[in-house]
Protein backbone atom coordinates (compact mmCIF):
# COMPACT_ATOMS: atom_id res chain seq x y z
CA UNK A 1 154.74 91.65 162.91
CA UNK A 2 156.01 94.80 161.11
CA UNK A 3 151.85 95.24 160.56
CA UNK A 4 151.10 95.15 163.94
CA UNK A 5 154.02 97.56 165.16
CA UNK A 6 152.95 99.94 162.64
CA UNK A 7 149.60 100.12 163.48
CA UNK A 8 150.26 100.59 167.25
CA UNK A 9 152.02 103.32 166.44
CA UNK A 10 149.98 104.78 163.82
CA UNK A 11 148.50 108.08 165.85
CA UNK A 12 152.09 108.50 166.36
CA UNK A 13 153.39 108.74 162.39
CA UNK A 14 150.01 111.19 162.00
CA UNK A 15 150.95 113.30 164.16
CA UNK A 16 154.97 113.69 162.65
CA UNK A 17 153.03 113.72 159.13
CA UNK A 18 150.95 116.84 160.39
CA UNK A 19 153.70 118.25 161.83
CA UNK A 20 155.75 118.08 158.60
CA UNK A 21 152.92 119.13 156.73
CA UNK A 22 152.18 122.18 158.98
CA UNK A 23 155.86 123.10 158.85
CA UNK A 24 155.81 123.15 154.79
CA UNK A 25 152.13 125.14 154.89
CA UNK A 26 154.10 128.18 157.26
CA UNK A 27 156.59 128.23 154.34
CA UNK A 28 153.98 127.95 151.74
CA UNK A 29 152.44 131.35 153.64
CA UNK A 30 155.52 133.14 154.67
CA UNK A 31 157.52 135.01 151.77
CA UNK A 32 160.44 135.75 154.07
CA UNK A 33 161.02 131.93 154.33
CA UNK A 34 162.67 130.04 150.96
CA UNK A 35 160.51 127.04 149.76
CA UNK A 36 163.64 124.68 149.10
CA UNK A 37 165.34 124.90 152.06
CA UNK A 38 162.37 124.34 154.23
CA UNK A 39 161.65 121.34 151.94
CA UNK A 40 165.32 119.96 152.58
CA UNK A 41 164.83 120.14 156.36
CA UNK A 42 161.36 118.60 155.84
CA UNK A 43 162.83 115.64 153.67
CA UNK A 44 165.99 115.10 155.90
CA UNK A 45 163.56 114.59 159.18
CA UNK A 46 161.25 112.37 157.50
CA UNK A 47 164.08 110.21 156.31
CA UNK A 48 165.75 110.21 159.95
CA UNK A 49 162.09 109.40 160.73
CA UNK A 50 161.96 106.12 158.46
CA UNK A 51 165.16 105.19 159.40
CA UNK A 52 164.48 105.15 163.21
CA UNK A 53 161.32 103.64 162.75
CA UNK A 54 163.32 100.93 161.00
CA UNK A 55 165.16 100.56 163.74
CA UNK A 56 162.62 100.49 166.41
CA UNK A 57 160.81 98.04 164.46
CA UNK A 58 163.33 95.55 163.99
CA UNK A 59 164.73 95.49 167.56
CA UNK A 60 161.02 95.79 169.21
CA UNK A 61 160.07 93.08 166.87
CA UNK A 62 162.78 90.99 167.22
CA UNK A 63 162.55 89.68 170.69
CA UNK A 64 159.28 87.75 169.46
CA UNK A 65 159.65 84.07 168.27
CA UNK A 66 156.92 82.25 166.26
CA UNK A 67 155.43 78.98 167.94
């Protein structure tokens, strides 16, 4: 079940993973901008990320019954 929800919702985790990504390579490029705090930010969304995934999972999931 958790498979299935996962990969129906794959294109959507990509494109949170690029975004991430793209934030960290602007910091990566731009002095002006500290490494570790944009690293902080990018670890606290990803984990707010999981977590509602989680969540979304385990309600969407568990309306279904097995036969």
């Amino acid at each position: 079940m958790v498979g299935k929800f996962l990969l129906e919702r794959w294109s959507w985790i990509l494109l949170f993973l690029a975004l991430q990504a793209f934030i960290i390579f602007v910091a990566l490029i731009d002095a002006a901008i500290p490494l570790p705090s944009i690293l902080y930010v990018v670890f606290l969304s990803v984990l707010i990320f999981l977590i509602f995934i989680t969540q979304l999972s385990q309600t969407e999931t568990g309306r279904y019954t097995l036969i």
